[in-house]
C-alpha atoms as a PDB file:
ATOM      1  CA  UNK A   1       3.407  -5.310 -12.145  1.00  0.00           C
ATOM      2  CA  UNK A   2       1.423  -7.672 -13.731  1.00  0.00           C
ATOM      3  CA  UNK A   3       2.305 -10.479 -10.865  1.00  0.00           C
ATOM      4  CA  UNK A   4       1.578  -8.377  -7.944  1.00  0.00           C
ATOM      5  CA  UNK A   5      -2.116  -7.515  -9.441  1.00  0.00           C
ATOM      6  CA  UNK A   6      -2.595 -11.427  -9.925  1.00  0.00           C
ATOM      7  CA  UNK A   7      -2.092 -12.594  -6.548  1.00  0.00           C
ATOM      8  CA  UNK A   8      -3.621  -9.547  -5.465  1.00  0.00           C
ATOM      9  CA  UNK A   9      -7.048  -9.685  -7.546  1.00  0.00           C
ATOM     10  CA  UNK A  10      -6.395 -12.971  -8.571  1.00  0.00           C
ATOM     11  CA  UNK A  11      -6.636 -13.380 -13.008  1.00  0.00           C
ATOM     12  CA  UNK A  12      -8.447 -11.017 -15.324  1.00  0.00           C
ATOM     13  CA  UNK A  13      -9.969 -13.592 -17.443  1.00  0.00           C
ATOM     14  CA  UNK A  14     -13.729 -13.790 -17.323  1.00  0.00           C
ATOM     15  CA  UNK A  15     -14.359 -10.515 -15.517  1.00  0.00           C
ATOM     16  CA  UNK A  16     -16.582  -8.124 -17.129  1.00  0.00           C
ATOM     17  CA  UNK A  17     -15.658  -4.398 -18.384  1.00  0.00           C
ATOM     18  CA  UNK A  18     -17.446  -1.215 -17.397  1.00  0.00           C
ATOM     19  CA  UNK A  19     -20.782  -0.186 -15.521  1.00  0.00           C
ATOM     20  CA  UNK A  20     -22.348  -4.055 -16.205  1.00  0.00           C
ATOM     21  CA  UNK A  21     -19.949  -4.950 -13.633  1.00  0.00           C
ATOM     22  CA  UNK A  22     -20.037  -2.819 -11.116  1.00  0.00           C
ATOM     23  CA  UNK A  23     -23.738  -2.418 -11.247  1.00  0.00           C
ATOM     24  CA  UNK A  24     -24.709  -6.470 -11.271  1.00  0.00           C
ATOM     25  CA  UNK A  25     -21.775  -8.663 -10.162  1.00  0.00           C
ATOM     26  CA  UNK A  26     -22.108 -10.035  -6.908  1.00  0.00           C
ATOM     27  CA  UNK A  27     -19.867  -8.957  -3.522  1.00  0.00           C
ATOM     28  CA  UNK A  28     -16.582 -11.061  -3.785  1.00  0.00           C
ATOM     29  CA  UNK A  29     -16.438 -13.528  -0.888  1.00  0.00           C
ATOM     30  CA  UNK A  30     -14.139 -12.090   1.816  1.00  0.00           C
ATOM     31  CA  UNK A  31     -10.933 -13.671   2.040  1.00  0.00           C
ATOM     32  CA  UNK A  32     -10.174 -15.406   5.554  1.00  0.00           C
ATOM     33  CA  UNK A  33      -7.393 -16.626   7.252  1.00  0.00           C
ATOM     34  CA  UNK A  34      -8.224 -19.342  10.339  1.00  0.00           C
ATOM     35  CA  UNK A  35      -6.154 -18.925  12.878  1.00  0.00           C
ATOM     36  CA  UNK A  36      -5.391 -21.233  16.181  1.00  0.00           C
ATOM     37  CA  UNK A  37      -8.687 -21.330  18.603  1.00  0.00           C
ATOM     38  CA  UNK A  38     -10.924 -20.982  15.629  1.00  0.00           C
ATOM     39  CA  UNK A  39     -10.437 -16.643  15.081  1.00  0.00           C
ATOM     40  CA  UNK A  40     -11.121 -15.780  11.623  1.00  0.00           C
ATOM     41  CA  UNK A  41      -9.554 -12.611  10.227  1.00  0.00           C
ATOM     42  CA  UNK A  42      -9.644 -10.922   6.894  1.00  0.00           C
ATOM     43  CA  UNK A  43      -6.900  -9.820   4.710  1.00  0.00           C
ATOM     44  CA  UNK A  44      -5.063  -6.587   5.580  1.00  0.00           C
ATOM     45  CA  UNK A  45      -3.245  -4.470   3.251  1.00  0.00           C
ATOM     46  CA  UNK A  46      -1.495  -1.108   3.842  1.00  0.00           C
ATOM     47  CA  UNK A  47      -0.650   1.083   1.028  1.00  0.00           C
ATOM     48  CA  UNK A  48       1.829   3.598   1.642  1.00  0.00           C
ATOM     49  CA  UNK A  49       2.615   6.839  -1.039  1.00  0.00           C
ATOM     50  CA  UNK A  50       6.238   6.606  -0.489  1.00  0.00           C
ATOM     51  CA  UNK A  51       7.428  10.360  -1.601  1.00  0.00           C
ATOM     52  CA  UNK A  52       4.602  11.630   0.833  1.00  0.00           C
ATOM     53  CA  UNK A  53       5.933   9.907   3.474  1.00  0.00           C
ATOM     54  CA  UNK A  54       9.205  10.444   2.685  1.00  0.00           C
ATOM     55  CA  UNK A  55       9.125  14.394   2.792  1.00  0.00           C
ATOM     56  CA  UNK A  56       6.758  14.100   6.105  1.00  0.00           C
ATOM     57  CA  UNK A  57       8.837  12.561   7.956  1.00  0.00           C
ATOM     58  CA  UNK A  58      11.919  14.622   8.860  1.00  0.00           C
ATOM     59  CA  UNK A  59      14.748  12.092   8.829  1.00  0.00           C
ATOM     60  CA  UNK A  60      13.665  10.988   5.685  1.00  0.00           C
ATOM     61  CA  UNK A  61      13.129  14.203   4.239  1.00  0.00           C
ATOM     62  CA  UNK A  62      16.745  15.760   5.572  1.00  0.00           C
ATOM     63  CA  UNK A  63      18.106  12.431   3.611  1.00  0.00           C
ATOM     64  CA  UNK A  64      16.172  12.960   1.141  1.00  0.00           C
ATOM     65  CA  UNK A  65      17.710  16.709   0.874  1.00  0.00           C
ATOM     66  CA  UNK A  66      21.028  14.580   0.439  1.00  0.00           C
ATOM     67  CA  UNK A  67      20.352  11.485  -1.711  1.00  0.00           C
ATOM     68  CA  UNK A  68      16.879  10.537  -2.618  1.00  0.00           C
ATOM     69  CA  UNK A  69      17.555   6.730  -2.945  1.00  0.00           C
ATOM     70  CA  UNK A  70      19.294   6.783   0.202  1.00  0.00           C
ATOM     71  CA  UNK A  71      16.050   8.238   1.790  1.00  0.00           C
ATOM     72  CA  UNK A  72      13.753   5.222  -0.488  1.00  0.00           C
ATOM     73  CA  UNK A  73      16.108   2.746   0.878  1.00  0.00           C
ATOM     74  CA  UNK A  74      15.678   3.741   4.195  1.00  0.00           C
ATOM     75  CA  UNK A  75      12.089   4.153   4.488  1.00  0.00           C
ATOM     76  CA  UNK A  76      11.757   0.410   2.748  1.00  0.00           C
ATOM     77  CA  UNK A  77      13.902  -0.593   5.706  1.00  0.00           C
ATOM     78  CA  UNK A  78      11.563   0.934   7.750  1.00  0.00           C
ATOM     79  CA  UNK A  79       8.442  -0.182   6.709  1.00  0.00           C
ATOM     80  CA  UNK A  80       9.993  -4.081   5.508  1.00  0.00           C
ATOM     81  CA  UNK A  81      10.569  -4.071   9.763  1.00  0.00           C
ATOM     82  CA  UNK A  82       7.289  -3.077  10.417  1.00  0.00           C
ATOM     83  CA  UNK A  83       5.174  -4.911   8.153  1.00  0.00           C
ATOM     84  CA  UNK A  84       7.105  -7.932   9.797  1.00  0.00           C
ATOM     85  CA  UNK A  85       6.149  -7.209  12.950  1.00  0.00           C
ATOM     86  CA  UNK A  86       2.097  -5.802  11.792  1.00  0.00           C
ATOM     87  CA  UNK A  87       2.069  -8.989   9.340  1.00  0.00           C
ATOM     88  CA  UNK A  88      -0.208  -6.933   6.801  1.00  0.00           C
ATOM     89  CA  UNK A  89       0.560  -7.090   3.190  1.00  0.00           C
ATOM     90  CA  UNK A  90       2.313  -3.842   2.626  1.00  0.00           C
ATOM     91  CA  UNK A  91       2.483  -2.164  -0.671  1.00  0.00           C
ATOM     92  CA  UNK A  92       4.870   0.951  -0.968  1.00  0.00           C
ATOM     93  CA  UNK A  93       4.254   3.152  -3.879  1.00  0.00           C
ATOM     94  CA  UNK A  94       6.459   5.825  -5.814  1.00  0.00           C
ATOM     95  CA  UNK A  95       6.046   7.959  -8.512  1.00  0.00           C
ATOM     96  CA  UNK A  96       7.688   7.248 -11.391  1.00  0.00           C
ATOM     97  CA  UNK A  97       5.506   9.230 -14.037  1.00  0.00           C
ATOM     98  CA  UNK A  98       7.491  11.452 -15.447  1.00  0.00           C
ATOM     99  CA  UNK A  99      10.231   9.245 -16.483  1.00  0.00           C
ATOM    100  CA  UNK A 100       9.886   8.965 -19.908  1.00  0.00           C
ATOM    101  CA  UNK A 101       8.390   5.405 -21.480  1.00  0.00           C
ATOM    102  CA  UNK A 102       8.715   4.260 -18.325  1.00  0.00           C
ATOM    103  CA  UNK A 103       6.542   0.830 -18.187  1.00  0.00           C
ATOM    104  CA  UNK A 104       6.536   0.712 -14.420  1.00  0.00           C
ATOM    105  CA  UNK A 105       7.070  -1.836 -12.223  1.00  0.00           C
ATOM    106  CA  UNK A 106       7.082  -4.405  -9.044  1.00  0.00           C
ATOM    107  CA  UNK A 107      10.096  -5.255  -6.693  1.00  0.00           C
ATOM    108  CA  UNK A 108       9.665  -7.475  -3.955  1.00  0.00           C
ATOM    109  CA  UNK A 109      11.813  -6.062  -0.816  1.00  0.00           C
ATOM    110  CA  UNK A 110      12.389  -8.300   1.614  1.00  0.00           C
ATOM    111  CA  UNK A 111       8.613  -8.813   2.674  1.00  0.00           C
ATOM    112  CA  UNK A 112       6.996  -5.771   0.999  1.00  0.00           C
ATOM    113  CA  UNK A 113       5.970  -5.197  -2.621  1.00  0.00           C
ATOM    114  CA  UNK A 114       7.089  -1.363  -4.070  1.00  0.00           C
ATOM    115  CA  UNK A 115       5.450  -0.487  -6.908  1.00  0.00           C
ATOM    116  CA  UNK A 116       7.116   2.242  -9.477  1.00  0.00           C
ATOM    117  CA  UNK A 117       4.344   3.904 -11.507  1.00  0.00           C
ATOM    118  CA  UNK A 118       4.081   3.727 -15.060  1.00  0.00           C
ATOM    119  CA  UNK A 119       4.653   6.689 -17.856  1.00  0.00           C
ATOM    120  CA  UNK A 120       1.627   9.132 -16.772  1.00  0.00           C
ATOM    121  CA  UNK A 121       0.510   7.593 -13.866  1.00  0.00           C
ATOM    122  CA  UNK A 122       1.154   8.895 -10.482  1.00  0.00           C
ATOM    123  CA  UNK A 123       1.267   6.866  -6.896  1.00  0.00           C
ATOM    124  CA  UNK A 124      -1.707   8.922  -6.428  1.00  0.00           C
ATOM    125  CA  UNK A 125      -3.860   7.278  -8.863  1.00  0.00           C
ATOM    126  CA  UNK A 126      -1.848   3.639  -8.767  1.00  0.00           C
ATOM    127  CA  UNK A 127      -2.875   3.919  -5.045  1.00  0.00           C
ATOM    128  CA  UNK A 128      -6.948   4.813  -5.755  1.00  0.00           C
ATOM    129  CA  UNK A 129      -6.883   1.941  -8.231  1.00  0.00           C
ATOM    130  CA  UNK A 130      -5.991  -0.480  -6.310  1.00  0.00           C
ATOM    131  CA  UNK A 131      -7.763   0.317  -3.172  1.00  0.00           C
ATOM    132  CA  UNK A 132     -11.553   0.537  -4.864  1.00  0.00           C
ATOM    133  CA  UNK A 133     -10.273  -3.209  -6.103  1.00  0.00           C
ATOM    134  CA  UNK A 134      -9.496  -4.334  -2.985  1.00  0.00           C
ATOM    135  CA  UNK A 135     -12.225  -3.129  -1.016  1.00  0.00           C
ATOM    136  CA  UNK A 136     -14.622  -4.510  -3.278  1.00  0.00           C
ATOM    137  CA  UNK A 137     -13.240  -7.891  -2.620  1.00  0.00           C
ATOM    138  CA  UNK A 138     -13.829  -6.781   1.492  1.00  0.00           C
ATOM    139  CA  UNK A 139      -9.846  -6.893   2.290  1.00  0.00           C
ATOM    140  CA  UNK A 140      -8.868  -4.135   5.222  1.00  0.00           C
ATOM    141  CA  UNK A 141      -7.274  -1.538   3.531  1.00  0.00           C
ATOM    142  CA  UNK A 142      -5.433   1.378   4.902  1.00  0.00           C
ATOM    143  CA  UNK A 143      -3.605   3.946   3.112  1.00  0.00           C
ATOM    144  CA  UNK A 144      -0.745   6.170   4.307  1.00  0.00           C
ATOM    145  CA  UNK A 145      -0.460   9.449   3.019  1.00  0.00           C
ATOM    146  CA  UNK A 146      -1.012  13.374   4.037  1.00  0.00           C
ATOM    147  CA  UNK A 147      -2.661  14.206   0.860  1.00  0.00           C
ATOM    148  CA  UNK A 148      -5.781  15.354   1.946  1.00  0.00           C
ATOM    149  CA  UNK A 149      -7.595  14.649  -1.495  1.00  0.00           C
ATOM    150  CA  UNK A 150      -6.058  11.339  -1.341  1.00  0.00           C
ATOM    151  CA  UNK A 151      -7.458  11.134   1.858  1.00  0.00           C
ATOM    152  CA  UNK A 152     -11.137  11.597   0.745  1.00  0.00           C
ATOM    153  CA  UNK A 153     -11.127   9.859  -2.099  1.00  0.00           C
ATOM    154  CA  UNK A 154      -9.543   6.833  -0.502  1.00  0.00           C
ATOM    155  CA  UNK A 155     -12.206   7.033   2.293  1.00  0.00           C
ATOM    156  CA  UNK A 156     -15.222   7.243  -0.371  1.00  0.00           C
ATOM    157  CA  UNK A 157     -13.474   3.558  -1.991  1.00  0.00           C
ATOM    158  CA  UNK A 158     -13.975   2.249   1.228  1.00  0.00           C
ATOM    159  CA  UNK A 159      -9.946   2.678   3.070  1.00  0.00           C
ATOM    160  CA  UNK A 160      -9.176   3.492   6.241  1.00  0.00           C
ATOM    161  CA  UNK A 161      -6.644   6.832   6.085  1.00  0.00           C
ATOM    162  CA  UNK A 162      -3.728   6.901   7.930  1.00  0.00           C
ATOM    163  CA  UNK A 163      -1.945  10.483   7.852  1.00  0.00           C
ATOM    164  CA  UNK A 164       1.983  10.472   7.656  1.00  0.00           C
ATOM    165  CA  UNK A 165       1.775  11.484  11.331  1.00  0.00           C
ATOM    166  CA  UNK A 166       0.389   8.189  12.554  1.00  0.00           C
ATOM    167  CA  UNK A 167       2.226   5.964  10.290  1.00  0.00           C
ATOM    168  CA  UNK A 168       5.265   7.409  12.027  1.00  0.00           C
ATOM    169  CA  UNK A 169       3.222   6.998  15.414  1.00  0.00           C
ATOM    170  CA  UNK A 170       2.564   3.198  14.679  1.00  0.00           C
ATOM    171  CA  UNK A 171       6.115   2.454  13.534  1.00  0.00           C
ATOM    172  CA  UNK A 172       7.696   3.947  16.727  1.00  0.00           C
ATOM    173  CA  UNK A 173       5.710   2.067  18.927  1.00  0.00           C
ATOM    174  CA  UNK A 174       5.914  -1.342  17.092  1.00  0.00           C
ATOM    175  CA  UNK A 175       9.950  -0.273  17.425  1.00  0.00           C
ATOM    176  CA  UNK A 176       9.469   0.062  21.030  1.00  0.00           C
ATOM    177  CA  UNK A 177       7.624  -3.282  21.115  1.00  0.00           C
ATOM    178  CA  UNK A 178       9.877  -5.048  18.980  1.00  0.00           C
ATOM    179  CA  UNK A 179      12.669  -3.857  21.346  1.00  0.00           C
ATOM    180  CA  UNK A 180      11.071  -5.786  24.188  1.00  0.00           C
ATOM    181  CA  UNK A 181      11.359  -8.933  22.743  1.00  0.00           C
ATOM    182  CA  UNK A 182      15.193  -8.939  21.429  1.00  0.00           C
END
């Protein structure tokens, strides 16, 4: 876990701790990547609750009824396809806090980073985490889940939400894109 919070935030040595940080550190420089013809973009990331998603959507969740890894496998399929085709950093969170001294931990799937919770912490709270640190450091951020708590505190750190509903919406029609081209 430690490795995907490195290159995400970059290394925890001479940050400050507590309010002294937050109340006189200076705005991180947004990250930029130049593109061809001079366009300047910053750095998206989409953060998607996996188990929310997966009982949303209704192939998933009739898998899920069946195997539950058989219904994570398939939505990382899912999502690994569309995050190649988006070319966002996409981070796919599950729960994994009630599994007992469970230290958590970061997989790298194909071209997407999933993230299994620690002992006591839920995707929930993994997810808020790492979106009020990324939006301080001005990246895009979008998170994907129905939770409508989730929702607002994700939009008060600065995310853009993105119900369960419209992930499915934008993975269809990058599908029917993709189609077009193979």
């Amino acid at each position: 876990m430690e490795e995907i919070f490195q290159r995400t935030f970059g290394s925890k040595e001479g940050k400050k701790q507590g309010w002294a940080k937050t109340i006189r550190s200076k705005p991180a420089p947004v990250e930029e990547v130049q593109y061809r013809g001079g366009q300047v973009k910053r750095e998206e990331y989409l953060l998607v609750d996996g188990y929310n998603i997966i009982f949303a959507w209704e192939e998933l969740s009739g898998l899920a009824g069946i195997d539950l890894n058989a219904a994570r496998g398939r939505l990382m399929d899912i999502l690994s396809n569309f995050q190649g085709f988006r070319k966002m950093n996409l981070i796919l969170v599950f729960d994994a806090y009630k599994v007992k001294g469970n230290p958590g931990s970061v997989e790298r799937y194909h071209n997407i980073d999933v993230v299994y919770t620690k002992e006591a912490e839920t995707a929930d709270q993994y997810i808020e985490k790492v979106t009020h640190e990324m939006s301080r450091k001005n990246h895009i951020v979008r998170v994907a889940t129905s939770d409508g708590l989730e929702q607002v505190i994700i939009m008060g750190a600065g995310a853009i939400r993105v119900s369960a509903r419209e992930l499915y919406e934008e993975v269809q029609a990058a599908s029917e894109e993709m189609r077009q081209y193979f």
